[in-house]
Protein backbone atom coordinates (compact mmCIF):
# COMPACT_ATOMS: atom_id res chain seq x y z
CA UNK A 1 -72.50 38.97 70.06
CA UNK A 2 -70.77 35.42 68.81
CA UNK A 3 -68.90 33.78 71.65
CA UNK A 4 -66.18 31.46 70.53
CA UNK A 5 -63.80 29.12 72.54
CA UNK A 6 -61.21 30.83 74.81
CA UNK A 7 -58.65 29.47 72.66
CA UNK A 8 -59.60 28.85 69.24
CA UNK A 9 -56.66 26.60 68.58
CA UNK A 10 -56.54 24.45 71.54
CA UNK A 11 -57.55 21.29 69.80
CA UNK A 12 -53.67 21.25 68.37
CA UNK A 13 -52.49 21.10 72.16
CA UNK A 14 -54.59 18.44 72.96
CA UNK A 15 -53.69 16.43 69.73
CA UNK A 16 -50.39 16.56 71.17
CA UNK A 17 -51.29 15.22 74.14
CA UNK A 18 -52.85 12.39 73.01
CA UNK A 19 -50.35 11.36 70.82
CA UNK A 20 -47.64 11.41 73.27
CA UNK A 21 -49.49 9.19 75.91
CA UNK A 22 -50.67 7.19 72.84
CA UNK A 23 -47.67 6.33 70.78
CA UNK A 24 -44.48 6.31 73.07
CA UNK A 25 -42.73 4.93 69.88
CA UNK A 26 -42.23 8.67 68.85
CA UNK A 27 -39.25 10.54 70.04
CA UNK A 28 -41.72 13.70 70.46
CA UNK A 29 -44.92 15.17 68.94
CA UNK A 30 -44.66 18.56 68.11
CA UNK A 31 -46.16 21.72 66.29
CA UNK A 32 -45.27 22.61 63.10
CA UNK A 33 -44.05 26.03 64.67
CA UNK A 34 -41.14 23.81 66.23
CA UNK A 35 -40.21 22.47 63.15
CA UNK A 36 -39.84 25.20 61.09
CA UNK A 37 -36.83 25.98 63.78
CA UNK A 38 -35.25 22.05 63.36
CA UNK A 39 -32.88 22.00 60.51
CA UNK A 40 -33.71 19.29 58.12
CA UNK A 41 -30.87 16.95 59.19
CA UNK A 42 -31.68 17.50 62.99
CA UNK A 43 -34.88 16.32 62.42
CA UNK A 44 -35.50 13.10 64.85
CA UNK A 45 -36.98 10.27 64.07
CA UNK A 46 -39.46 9.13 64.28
CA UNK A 47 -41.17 12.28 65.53
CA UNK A 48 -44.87 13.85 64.68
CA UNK A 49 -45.83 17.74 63.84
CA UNK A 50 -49.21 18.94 64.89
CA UNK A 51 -50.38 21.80 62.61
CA UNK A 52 -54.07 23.63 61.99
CA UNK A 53 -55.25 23.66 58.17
CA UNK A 54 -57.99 26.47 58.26
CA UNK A 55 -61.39 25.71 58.54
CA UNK A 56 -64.73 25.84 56.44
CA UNK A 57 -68.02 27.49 57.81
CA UNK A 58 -70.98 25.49 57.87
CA UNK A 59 -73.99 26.62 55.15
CA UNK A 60 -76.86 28.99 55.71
CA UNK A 61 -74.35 31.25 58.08
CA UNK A 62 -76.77 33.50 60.22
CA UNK A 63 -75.83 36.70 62.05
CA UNK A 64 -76.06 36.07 65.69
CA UNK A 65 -77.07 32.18 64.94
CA UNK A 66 -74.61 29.16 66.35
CA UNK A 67 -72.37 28.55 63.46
CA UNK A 68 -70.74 25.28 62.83
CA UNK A 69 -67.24 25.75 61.95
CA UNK A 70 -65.26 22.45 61.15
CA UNK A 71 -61.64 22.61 61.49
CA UNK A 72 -58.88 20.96 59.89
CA UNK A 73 -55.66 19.54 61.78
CA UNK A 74 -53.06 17.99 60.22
CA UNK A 75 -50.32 15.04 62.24
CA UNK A 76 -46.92 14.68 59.64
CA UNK A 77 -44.84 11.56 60.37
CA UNK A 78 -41.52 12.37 60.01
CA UNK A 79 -39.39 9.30 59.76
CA UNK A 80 -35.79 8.70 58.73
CA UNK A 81 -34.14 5.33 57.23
CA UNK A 82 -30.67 5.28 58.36
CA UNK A 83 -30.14 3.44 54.80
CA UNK A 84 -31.96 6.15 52.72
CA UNK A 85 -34.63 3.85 51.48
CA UNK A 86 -38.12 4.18 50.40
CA UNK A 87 -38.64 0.63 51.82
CA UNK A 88 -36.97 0.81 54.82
CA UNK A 89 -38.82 4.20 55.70
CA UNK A 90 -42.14 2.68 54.80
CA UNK A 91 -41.46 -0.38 56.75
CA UNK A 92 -40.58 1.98 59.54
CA UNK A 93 -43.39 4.05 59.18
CA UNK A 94 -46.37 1.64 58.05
CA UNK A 95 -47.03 0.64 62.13
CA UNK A 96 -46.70 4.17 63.26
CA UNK A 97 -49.16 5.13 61.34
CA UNK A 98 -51.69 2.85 62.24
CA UNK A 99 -50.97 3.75 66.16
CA UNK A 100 -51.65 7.41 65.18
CA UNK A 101 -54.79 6.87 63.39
CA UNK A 102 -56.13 4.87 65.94
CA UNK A 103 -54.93 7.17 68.71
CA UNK A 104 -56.68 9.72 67.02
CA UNK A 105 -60.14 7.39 65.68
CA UNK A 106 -63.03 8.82 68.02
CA UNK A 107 -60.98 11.20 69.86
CA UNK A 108 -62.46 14.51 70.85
CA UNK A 109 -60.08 17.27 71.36
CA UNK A 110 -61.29 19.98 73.00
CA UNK A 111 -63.05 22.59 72.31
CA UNK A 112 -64.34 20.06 69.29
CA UNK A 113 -68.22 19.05 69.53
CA UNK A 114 -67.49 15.88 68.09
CA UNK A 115 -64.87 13.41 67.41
CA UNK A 116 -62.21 13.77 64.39
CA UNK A 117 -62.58 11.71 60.92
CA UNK A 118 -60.07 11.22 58.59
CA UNK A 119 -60.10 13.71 55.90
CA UNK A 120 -57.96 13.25 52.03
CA UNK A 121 -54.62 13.46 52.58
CA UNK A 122 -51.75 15.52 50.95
CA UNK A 123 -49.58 13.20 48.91
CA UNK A 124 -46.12 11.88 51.23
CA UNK A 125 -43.24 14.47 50.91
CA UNK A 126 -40.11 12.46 49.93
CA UNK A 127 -36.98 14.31 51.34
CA UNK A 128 -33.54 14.42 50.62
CA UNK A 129 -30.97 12.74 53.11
CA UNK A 130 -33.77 9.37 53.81
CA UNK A 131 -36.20 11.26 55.34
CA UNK A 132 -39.84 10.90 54.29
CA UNK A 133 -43.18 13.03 55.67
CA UNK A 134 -46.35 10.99 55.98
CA UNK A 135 -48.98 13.52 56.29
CA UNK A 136 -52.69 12.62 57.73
CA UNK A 137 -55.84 14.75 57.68
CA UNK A 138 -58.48 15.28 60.52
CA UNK A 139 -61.08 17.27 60.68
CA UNK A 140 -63.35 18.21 63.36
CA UNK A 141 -66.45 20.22 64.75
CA UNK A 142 -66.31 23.14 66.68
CA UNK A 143 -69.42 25.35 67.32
CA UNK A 144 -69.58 29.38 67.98
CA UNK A 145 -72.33 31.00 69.07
């Protein structure tokens, strides 16, 4: 029978985690669950949504074998320029982004095997109102037996 992590998902919580003790210039990090409840407008900033995107079994998948399963989690900047600019939200965001990638660079969330890389990216999700989204992929190992 395949044994698989007590909680599936718990690489999201830890994400979390490290991005609050690792970037204290966000006003919170949060899961995507959270801000599907935050109207648009409310939406502080800068703040950071933790969300799974799926995962992708390993080749050559054999009954009652270990299976290497690689998960995908995404971190979306959210960040607001008070003057409604592209530049101004860039410039806000460009630092904040580098903190979160290298928060993240060689981190291994649990139940993960192995640290998270930098996946492609969905394109940046220009909002109404001066408020951009700056998503970034990561994906990482996770092994059931």
């Amino acid at each position: 029978m395949a044994s698989v992590p007590d909680d599936y998902l718990a690489a999201g919580a830890a994400i979390i985690e490290r991005l609050r003790q690792q970037v204290p210039e966000l006003r919170d990090v949060l899961t995507m669950e959270d801000a599907a409840q935050v109207q648009e407008s409310a939406v502080a900033s800068p703040v950071a949504y933790v969300a799974y995107d799926g995962d992708t079994l390993g080749d050559g998948v054999v009954r009652g074998a270990p299976q290497v399963v690689t998960q995908r989690w995404l971190v979306v900047l959210a960040v607001r320029s008070a003057r409604q600019q592209r530049a101004a939200t860039h410039e806000a965001a460009g630092p904040l982004l580098s903190k979160i990638i290298a928060a993240l660079a060689g981190f291994a969330p649990p139940p993960l095997r192995r640290p998270l890389r930098r996946t492609t990216t969905p394109r940046v999700n220009y909002r109404p109102g001066g408020l951009t989204l700056y998503p970034l992929a990561w994906a990482g190992e996770l092994t059931t037996t």
